[in-house]
PDB file of N, CA and C in Angstrom:
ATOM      1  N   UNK A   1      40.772 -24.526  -8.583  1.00  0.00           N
ATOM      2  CA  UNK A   1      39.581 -25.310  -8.836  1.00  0.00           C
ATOM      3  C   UNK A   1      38.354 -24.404  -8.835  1.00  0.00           C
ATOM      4  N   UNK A   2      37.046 -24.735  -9.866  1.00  0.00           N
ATOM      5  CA  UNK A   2      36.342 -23.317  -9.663  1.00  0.00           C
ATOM      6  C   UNK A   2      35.016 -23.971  -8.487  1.00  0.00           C
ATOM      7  N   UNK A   3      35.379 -25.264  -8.265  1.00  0.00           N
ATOM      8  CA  UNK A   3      34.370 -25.572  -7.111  1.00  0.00           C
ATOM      9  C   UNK A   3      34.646 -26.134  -5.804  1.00  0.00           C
ATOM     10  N   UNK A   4      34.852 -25.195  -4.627  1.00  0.00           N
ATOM     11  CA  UNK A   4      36.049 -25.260  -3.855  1.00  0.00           C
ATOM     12  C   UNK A   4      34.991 -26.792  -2.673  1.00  0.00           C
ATOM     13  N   UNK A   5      35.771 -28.032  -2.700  1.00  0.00           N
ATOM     14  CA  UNK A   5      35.133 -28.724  -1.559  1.00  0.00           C
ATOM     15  C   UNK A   5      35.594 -28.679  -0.024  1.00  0.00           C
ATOM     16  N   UNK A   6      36.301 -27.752   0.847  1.00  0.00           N
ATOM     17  CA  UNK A   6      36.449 -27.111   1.813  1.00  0.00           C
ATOM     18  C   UNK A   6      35.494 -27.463   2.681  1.00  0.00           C
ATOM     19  N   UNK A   7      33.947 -27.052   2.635  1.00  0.00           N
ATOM     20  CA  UNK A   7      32.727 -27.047   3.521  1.00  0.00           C
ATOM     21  C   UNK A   7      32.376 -28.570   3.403  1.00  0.00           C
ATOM     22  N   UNK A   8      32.983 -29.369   2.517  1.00  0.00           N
ATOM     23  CA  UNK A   8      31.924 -30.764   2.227  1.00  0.00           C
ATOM     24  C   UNK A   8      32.881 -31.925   3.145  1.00  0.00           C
ATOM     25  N   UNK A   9      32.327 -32.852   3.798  1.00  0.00           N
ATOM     26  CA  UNK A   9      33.266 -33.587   4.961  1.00  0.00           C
ATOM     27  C   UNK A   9      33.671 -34.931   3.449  1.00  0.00           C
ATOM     28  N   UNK A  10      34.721 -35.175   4.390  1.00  0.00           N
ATOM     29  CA  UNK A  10      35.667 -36.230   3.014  1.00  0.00           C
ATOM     30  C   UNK A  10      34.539 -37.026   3.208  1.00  0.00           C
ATOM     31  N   UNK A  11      33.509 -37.719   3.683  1.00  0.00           N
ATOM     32  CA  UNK A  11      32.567 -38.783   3.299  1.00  0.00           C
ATOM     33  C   UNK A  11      31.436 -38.424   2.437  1.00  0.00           C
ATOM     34  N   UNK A  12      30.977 -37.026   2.353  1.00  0.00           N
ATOM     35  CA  UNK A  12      30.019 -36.508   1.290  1.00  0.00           C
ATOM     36  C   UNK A  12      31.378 -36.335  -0.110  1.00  0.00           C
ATOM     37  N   UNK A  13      32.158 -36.036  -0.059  1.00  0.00           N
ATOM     38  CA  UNK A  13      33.147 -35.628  -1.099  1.00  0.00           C
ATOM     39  C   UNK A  13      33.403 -37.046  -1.821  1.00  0.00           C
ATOM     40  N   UNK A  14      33.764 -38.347  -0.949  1.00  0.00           N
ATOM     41  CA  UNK A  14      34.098 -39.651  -1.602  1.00  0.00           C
ATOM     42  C   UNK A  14      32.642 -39.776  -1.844  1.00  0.00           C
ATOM     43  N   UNK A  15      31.313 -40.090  -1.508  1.00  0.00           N
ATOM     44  CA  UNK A  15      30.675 -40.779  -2.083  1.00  0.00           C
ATOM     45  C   UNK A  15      30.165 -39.975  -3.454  1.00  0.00           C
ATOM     46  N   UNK A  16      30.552 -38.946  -3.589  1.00  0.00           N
ATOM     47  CA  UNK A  16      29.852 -37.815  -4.547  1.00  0.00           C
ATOM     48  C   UNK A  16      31.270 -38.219  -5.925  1.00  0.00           C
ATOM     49  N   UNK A  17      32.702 -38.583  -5.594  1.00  0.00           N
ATOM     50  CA  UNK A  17      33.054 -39.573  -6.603  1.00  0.00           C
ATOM     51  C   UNK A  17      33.005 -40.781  -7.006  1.00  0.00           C
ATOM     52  N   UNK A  18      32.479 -41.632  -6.106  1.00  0.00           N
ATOM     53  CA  UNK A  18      31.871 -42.441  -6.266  1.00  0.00           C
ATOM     54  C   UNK A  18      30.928 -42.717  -7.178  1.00  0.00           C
ATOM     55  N   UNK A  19      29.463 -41.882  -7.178  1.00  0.00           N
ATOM     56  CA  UNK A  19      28.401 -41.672  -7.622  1.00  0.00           C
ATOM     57  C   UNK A  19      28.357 -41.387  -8.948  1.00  0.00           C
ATOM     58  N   UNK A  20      30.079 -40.136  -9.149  1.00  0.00           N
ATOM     59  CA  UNK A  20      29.705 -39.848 -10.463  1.00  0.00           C
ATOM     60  C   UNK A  20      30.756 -40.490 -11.144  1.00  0.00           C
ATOM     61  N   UNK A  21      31.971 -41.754 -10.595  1.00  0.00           N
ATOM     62  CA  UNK A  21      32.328 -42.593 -11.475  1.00  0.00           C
ATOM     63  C   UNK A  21      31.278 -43.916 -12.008  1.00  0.00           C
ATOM     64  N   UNK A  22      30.258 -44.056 -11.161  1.00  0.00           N
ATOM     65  CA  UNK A  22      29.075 -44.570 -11.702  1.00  0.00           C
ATOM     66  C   UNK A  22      28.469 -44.299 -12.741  1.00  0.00           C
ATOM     67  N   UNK A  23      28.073 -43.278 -12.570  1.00  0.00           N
ATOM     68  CA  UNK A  23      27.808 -42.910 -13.583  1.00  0.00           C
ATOM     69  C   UNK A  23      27.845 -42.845 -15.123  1.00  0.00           C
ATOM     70  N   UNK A  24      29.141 -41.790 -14.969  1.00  0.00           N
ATOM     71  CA  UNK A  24      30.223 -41.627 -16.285  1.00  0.00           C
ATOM     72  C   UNK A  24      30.676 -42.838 -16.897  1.00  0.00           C
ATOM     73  N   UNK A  25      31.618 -43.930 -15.933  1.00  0.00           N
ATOM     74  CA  UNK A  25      32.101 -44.963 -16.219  1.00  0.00           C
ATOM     75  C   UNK A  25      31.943 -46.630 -15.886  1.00  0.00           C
ATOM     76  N   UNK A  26      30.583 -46.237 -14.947  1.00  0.00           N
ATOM     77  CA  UNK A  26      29.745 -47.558 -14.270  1.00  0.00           C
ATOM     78  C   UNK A  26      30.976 -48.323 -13.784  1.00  0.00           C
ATOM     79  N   UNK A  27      32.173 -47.310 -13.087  1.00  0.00           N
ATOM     80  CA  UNK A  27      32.955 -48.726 -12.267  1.00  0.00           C
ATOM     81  C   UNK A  27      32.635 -47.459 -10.488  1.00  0.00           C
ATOM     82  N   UNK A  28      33.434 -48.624  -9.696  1.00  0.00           N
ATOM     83  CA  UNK A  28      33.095 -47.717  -8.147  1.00  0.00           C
ATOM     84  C   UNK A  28      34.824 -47.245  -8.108  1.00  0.00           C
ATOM     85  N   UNK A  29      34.833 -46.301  -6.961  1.00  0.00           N
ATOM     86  CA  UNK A  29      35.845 -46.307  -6.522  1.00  0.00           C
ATOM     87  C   UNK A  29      36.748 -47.507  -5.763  1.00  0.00           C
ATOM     88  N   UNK A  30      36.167 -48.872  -5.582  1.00  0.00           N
ATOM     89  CA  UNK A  30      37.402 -49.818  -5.474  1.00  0.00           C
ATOM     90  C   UNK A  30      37.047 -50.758  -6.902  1.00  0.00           C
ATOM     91  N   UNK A  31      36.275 -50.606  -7.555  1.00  0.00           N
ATOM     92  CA  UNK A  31      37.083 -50.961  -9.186  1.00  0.00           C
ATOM     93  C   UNK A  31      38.053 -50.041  -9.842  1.00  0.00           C
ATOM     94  N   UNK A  32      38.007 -48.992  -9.237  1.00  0.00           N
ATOM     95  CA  UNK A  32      39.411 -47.734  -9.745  1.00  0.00           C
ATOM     96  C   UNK A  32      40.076 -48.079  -9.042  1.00  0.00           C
ATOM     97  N   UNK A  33      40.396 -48.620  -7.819  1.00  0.00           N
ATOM     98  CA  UNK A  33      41.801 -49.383  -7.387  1.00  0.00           C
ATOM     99  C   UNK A  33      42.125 -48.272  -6.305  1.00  0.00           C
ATOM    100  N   UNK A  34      41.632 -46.913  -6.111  1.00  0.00           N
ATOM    101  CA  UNK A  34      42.184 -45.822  -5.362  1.00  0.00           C
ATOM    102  C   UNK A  34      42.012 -46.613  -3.811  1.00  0.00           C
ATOM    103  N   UNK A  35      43.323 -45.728  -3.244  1.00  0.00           N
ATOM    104  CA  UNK A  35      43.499 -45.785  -1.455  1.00  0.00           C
ATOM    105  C   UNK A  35      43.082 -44.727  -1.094  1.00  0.00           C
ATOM    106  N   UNK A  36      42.426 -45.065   0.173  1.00  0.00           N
ATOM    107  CA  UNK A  36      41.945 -43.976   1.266  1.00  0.00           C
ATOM    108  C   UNK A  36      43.165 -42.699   1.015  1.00  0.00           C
ATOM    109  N   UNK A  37      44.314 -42.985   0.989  1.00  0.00           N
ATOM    110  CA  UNK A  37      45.608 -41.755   1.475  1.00  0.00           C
ATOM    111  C   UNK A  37      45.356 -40.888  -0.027  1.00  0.00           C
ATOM    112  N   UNK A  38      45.264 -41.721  -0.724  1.00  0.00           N
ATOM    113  CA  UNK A  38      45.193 -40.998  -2.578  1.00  0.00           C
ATOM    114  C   UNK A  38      44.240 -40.100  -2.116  1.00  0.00           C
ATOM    115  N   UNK A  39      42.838 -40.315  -2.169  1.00  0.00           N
ATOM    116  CA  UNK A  39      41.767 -39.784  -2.242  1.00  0.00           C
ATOM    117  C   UNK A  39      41.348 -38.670  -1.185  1.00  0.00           C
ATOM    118  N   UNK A  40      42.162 -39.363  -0.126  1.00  0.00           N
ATOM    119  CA  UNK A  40      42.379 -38.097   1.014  1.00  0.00           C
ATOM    120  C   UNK A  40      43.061 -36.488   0.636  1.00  0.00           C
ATOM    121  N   UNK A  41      43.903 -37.165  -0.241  1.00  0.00           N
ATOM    122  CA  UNK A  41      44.662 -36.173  -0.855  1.00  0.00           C
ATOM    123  C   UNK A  41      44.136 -35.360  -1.563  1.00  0.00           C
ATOM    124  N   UNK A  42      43.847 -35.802  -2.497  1.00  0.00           N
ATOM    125  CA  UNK A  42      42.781 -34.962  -3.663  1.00  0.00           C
ATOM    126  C   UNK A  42      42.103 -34.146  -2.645  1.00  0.00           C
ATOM    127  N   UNK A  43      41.568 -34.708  -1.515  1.00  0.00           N
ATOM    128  CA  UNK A  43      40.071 -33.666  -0.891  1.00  0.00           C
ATOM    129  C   UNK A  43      40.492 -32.736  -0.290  1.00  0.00           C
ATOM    130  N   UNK A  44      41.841 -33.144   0.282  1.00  0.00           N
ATOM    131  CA  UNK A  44      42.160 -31.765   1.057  1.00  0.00           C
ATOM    132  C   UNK A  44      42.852 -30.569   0.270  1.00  0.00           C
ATOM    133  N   UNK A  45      43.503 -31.097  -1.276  1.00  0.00           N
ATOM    134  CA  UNK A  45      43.412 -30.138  -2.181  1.00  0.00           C
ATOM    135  C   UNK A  45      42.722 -29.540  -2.521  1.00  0.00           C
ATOM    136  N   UNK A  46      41.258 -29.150  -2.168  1.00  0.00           N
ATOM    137  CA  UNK A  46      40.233 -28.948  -2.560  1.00  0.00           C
ATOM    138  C   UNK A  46      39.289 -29.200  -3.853  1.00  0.00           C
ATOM    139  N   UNK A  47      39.696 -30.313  -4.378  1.00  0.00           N
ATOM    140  CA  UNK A  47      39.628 -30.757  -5.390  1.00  0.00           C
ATOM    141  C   UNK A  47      37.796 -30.991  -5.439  1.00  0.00           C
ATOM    142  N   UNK A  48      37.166 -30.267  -6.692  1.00  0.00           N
ATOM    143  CA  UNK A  48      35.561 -30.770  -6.780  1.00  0.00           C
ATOM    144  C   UNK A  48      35.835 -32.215  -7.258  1.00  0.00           C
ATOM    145  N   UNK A  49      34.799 -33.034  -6.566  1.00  0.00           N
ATOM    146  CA  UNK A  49      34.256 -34.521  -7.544  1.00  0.00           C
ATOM    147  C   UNK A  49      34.391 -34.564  -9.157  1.00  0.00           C
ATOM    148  N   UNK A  50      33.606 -33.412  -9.427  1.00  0.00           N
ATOM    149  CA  UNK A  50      33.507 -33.945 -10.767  1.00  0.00           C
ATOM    150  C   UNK A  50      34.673 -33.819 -11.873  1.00  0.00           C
ATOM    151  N   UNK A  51      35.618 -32.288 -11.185  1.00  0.00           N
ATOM    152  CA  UNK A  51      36.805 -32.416 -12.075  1.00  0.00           C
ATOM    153  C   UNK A  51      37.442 -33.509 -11.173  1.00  0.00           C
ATOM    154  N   UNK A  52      37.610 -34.024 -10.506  1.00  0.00           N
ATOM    155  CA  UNK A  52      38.736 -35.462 -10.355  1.00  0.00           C
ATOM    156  C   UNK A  52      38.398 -36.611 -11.053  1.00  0.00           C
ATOM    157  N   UNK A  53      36.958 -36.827 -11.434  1.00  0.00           N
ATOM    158  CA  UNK A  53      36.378 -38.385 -12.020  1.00  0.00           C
ATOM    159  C   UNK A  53      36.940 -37.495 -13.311  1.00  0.00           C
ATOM    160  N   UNK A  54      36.635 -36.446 -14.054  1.00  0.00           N
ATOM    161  CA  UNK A  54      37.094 -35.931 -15.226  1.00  0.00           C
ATOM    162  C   UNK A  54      38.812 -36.239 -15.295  1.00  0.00           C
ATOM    163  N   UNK A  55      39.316 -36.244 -14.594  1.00  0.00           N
ATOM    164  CA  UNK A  55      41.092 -35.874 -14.779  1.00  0.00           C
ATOM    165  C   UNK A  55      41.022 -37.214 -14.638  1.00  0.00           C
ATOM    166  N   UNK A  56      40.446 -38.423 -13.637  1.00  0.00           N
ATOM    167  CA  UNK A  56      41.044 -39.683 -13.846  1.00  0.00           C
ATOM    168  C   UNK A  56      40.436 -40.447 -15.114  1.00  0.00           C
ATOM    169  N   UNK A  57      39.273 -39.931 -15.883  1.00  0.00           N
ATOM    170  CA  UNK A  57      39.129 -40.909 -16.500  1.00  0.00           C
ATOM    171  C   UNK A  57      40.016 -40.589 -18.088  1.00  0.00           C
ATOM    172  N   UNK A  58      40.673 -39.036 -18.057  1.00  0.00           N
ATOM    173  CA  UNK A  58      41.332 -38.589 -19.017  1.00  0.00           C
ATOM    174  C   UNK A  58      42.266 -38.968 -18.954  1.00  0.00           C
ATOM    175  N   UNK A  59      43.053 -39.244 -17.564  1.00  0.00           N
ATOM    176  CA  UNK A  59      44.775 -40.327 -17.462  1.00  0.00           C
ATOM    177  C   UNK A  59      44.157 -41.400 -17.516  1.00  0.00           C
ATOM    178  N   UNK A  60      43.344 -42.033 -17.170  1.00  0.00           N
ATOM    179  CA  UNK A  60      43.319 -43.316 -18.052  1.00  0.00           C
ATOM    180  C   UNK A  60      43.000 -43.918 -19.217  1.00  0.00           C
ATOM    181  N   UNK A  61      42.633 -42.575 -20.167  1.00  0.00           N
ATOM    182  CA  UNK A  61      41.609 -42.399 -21.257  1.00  0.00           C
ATOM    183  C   UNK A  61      40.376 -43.792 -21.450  1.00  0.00           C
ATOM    184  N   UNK A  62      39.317 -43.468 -20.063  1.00  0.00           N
ATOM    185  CA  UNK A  62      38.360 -44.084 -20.802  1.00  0.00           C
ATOM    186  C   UNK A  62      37.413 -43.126 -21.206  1.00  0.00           C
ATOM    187  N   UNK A  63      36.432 -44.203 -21.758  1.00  0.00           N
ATOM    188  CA  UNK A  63      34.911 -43.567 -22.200  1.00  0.00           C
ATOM    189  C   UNK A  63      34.293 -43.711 -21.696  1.00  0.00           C
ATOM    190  N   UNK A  64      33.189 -42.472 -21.741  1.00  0.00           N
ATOM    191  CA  UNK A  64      32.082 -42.773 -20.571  1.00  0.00           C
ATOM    192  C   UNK A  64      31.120 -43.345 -21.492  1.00  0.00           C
ATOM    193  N   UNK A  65      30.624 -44.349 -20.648  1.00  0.00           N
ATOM    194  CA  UNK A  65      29.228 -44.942 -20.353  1.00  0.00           C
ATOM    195  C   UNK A  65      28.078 -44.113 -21.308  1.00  0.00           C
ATOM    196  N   UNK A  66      27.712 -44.505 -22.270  1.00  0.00           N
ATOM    197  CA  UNK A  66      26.120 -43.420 -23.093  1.00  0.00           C
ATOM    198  C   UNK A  66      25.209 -43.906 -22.052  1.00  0.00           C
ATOM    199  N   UNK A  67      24.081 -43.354 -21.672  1.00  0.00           N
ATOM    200  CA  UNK A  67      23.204 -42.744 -21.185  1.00  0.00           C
ATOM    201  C   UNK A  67      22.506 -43.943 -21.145  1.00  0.00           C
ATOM    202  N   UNK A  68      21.625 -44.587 -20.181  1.00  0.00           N
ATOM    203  CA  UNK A  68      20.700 -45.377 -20.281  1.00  0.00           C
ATOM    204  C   UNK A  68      19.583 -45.022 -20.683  1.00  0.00           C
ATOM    205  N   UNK A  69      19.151 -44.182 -20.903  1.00  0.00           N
ATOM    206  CA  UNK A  69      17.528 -43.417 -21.021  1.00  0.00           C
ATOM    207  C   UNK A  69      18.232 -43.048 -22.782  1.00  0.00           C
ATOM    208  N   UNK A  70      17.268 -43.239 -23.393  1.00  0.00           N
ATOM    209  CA  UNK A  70      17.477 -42.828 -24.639  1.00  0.00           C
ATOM    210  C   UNK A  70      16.283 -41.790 -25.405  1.00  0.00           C
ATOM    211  N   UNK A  71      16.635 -40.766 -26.242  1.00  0.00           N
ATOM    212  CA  UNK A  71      15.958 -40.110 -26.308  1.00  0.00           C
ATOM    213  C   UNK A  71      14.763 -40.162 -27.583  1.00  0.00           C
ATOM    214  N   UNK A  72      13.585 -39.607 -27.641  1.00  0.00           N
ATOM    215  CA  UNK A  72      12.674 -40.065 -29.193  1.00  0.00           C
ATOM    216  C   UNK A  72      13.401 -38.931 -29.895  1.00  0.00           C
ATOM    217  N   UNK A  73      13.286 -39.775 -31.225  1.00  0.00           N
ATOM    218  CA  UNK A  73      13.537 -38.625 -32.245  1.00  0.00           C
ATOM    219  C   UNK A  73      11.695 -38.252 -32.545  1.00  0.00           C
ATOM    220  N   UNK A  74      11.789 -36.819 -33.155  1.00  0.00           N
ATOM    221  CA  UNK A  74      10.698 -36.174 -33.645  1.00  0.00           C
ATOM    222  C   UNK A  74      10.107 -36.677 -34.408  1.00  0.00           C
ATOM    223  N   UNK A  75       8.360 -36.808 -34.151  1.00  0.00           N
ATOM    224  CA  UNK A  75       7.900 -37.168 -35.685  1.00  0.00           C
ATOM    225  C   UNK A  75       8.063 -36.251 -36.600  1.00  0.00           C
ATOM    226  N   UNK A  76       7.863 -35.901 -38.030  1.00  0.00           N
ATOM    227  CA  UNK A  76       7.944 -35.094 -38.678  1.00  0.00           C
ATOM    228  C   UNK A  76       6.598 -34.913 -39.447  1.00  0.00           C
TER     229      UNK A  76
END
């Protein structure tokens, strides 16, 4: 993994997937259905947040969420 979570306690590590399945896919971690033992797992693999919301939303192939803030196009 190139972002080792080792130093981060499993409650900064879950809410930081949490945050960014919000994000990406606006569901939480108990609309993903995951158990404490799953997720335990992942952390002590050292698994970063953001590649795990990446790997689950690729086995489940969803799409993320576009952006709420939208951007101006240029005048010309």
């Amino acid at each position: 993994m190139a972002a080792s979570t080792s130093d981060k306690s499993y409650r900064d590590w879950r809410n930081a997937i949490d945050q960014r399945l919000l994000q990406t896919y606006r569901i939480t971690i108990e609309d993903a259905g995951f158990d404490e033992g799953y997720l335990v797992d992942h952390w002590q693999s050292n698994e970063a947040p953001f590649e795990f919301v990446q790997w689950y939303g690729n086995k489940y192939d969803l799409d993320p969420m576009p952006s709420l803030v939208r951007t101006r196009e240029r005048r010309r």
